[in-house]
PDB file of N, CA and C in Angstrom:
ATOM      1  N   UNK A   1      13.032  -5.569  -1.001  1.00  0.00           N
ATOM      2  CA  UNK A   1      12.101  -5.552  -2.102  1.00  0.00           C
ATOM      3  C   UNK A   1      12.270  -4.239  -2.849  1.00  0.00           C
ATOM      4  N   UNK A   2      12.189  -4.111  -4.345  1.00  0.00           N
ATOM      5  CA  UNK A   2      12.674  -2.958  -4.857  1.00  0.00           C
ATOM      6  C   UNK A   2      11.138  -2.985  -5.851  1.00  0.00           C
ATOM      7  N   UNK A   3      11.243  -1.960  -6.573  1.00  0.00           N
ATOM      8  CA  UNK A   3      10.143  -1.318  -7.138  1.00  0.00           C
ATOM      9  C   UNK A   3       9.504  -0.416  -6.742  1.00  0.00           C
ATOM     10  N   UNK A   4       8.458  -0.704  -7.523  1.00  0.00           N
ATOM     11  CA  UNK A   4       6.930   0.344  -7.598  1.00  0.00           C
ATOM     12  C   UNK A   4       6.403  -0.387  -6.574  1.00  0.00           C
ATOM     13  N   UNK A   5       5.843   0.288  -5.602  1.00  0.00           N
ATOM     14  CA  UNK A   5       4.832   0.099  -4.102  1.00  0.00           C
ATOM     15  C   UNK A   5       3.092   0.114  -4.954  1.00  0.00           C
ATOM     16  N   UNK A   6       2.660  -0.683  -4.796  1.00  0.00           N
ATOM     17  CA  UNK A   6       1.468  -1.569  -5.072  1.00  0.00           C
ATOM     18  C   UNK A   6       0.268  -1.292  -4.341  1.00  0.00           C
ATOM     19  N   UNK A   7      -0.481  -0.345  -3.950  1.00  0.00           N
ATOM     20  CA  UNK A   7      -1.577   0.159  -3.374  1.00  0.00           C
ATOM     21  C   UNK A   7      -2.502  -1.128  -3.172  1.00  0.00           C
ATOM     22  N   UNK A   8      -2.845  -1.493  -4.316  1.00  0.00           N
ATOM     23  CA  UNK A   8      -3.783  -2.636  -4.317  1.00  0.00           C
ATOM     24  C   UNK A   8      -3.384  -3.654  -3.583  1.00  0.00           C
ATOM     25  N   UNK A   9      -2.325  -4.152  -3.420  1.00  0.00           N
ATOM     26  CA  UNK A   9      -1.790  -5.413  -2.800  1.00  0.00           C
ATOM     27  C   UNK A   9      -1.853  -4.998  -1.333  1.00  0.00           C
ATOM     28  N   UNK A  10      -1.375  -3.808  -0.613  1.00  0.00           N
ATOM     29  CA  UNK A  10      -0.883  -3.541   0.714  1.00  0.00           C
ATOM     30  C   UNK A  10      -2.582  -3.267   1.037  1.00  0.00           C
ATOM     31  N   UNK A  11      -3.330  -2.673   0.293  1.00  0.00           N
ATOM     32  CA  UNK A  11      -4.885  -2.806   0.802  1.00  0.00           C
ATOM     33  C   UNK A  11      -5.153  -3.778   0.673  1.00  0.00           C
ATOM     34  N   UNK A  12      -4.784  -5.223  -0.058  1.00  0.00           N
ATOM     35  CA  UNK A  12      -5.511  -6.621   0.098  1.00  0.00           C
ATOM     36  C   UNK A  12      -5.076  -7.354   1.285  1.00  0.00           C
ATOM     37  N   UNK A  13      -4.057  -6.877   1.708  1.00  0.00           N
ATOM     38  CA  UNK A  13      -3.184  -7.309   3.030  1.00  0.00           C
ATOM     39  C   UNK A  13      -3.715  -6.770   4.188  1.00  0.00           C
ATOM     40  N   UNK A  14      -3.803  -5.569   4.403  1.00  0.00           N
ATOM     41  CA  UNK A  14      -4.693  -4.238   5.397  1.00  0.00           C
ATOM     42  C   UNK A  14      -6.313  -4.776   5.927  1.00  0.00           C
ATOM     43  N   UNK A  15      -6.656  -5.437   4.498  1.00  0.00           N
ATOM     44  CA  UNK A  15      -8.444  -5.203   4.990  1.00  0.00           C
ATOM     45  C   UNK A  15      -8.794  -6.572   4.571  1.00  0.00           C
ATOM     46  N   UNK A  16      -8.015  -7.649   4.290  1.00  0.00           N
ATOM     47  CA  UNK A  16      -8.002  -9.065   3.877  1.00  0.00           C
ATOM     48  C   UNK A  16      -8.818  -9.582   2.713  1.00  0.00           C
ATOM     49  N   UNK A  17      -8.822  -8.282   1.947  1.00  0.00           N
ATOM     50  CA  UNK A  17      -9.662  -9.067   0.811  1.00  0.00           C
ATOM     51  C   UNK A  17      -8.838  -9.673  -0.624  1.00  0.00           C
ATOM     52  N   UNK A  18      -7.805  -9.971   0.209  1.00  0.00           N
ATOM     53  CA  UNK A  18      -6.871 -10.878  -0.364  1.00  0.00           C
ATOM     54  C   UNK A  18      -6.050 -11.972   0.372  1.00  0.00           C
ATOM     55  N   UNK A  19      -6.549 -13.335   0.115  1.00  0.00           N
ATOM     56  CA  UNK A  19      -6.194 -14.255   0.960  1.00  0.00           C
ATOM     57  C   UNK A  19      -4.925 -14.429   1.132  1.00  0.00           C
ATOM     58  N   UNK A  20      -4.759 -14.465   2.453  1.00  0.00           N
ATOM     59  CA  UNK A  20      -3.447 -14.732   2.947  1.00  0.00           C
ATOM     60  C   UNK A  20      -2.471 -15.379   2.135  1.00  0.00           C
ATOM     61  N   UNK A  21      -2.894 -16.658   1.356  1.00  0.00           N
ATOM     62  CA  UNK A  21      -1.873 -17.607   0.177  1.00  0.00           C
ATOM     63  C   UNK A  21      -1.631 -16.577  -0.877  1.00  0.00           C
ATOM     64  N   UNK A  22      -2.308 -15.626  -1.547  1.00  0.00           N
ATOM     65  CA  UNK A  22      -2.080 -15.143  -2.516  1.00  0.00           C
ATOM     66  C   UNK A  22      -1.167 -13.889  -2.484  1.00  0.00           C
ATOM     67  N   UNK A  23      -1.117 -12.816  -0.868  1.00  0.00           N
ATOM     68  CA  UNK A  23      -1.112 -12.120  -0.314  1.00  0.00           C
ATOM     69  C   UNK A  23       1.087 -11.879  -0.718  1.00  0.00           C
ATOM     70  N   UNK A  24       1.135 -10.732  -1.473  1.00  0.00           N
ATOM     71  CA  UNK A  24       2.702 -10.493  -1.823  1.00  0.00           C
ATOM     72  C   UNK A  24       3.077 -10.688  -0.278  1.00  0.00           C
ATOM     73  N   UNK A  25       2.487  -9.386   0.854  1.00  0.00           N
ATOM     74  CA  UNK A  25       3.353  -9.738   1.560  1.00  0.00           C
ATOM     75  C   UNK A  25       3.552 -10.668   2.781  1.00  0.00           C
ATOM     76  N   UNK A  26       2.470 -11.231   2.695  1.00  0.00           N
ATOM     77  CA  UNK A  26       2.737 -12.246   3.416  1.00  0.00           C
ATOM     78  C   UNK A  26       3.507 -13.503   3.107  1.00  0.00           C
ATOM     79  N   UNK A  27       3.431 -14.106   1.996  1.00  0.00           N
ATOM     80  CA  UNK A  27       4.439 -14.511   1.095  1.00  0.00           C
ATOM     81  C   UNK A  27       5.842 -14.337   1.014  1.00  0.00           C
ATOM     82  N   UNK A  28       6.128 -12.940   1.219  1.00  0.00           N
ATOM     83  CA  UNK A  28       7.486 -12.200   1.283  1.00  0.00           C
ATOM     84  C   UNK A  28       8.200 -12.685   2.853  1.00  0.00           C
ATOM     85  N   UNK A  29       7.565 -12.441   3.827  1.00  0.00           N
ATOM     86  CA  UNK A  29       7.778 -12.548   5.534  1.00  0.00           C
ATOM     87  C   UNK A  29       6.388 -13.205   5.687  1.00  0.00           C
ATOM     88  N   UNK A  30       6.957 -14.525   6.545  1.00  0.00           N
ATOM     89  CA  UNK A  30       5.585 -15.185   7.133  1.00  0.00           C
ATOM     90  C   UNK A  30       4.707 -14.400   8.624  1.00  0.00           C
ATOM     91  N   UNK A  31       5.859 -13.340   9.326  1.00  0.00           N
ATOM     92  CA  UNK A  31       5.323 -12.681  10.042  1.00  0.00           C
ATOM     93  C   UNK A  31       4.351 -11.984  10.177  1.00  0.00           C
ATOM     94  N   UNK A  32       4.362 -11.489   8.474  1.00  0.00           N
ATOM     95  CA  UNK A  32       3.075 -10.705   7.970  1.00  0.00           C
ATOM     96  C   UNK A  32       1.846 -11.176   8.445  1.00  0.00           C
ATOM     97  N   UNK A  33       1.350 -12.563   8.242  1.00  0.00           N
ATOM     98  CA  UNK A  33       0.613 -13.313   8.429  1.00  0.00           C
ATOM     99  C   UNK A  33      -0.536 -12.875   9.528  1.00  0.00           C
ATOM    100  N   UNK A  34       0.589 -12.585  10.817  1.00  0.00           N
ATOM    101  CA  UNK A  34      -0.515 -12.531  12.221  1.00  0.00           C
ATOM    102  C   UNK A  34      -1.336 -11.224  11.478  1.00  0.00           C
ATOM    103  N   UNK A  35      -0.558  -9.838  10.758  1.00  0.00           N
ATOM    104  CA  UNK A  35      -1.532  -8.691  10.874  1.00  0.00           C
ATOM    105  C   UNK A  35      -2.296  -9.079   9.788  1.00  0.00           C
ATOM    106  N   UNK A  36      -2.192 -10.094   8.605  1.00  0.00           N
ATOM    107  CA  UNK A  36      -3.123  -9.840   7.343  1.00  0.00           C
ATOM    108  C   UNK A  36      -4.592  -9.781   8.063  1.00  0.00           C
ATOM    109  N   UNK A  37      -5.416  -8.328   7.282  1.00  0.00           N
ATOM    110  CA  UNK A  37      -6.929  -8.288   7.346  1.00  0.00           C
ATOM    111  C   UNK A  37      -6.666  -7.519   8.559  1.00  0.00           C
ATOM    112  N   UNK A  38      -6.026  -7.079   9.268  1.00  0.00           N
ATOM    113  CA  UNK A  38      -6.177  -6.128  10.531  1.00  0.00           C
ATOM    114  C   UNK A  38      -6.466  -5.100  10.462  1.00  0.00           C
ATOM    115  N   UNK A  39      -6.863  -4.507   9.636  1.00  0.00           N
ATOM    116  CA  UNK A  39      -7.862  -3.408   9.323  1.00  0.00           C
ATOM    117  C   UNK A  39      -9.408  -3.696   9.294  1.00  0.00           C
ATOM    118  N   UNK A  40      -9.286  -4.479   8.804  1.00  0.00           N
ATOM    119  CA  UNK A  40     -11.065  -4.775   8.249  1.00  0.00           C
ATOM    120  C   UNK A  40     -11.875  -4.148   9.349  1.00  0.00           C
ATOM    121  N   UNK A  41     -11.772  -4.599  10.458  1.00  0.00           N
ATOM    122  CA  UNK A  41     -12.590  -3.856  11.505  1.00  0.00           C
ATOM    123  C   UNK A  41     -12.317  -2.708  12.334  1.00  0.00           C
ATOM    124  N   UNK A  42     -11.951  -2.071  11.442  1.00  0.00           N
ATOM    125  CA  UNK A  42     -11.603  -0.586  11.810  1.00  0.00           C
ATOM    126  C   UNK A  42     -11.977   0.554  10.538  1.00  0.00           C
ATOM    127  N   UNK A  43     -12.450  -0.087   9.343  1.00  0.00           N
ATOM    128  CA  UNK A  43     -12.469   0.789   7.995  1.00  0.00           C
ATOM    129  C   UNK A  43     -14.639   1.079   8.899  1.00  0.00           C
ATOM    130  N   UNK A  44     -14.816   2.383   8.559  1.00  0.00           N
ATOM    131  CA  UNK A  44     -15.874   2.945   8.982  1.00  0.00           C
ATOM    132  C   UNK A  44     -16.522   3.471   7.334  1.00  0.00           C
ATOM    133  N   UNK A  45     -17.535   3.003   7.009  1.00  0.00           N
ATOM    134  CA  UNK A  45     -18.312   3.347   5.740  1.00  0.00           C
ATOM    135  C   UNK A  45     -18.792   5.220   6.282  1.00  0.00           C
ATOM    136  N   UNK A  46     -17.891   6.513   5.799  1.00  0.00           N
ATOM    137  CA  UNK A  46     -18.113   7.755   6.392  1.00  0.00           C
ATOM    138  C   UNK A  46     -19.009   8.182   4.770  1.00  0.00           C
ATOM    139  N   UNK A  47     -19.804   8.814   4.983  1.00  0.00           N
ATOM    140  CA  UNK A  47     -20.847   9.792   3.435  1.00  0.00           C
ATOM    141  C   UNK A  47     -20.163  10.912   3.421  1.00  0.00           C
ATOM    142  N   UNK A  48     -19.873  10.765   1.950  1.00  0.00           N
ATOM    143  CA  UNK A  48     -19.023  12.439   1.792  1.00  0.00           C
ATOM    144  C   UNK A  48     -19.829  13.375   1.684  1.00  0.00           C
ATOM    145  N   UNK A  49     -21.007  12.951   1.422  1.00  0.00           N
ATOM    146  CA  UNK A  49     -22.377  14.434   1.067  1.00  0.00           C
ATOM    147  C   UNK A  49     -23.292  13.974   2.506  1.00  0.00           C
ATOM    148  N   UNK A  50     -23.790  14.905   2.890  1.00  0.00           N
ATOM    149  CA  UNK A  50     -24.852  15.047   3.824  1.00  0.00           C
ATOM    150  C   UNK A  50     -26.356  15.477   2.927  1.00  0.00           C
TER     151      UNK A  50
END
């Protein structure tokens, strides 16, 4: 794959708020598949101000 690397897409893949069908890379390699959204339950809501 060549280009510009896509922040938005590899975070819709990371934290699944991009469905798997629509998902570049899962699309690209079906392997992708097992990790799409494997983040989601690991992102922690942290407050930058106290």
């Amino acid at each position: 794959m060549t280009g510009d690397f896509d922040v938005a897409a590899a975070r819709g893949h990371l934290d699944g708020s991009l469905p798997a069908e629509r998902c570049m890379a899962c699309r690209l390699d079906a392997r992708n598949v097992a990790g799409h959204g494997s983040a989601s339950n690991s992102l922690v809501d942290v407050p930058l101000f106290d």
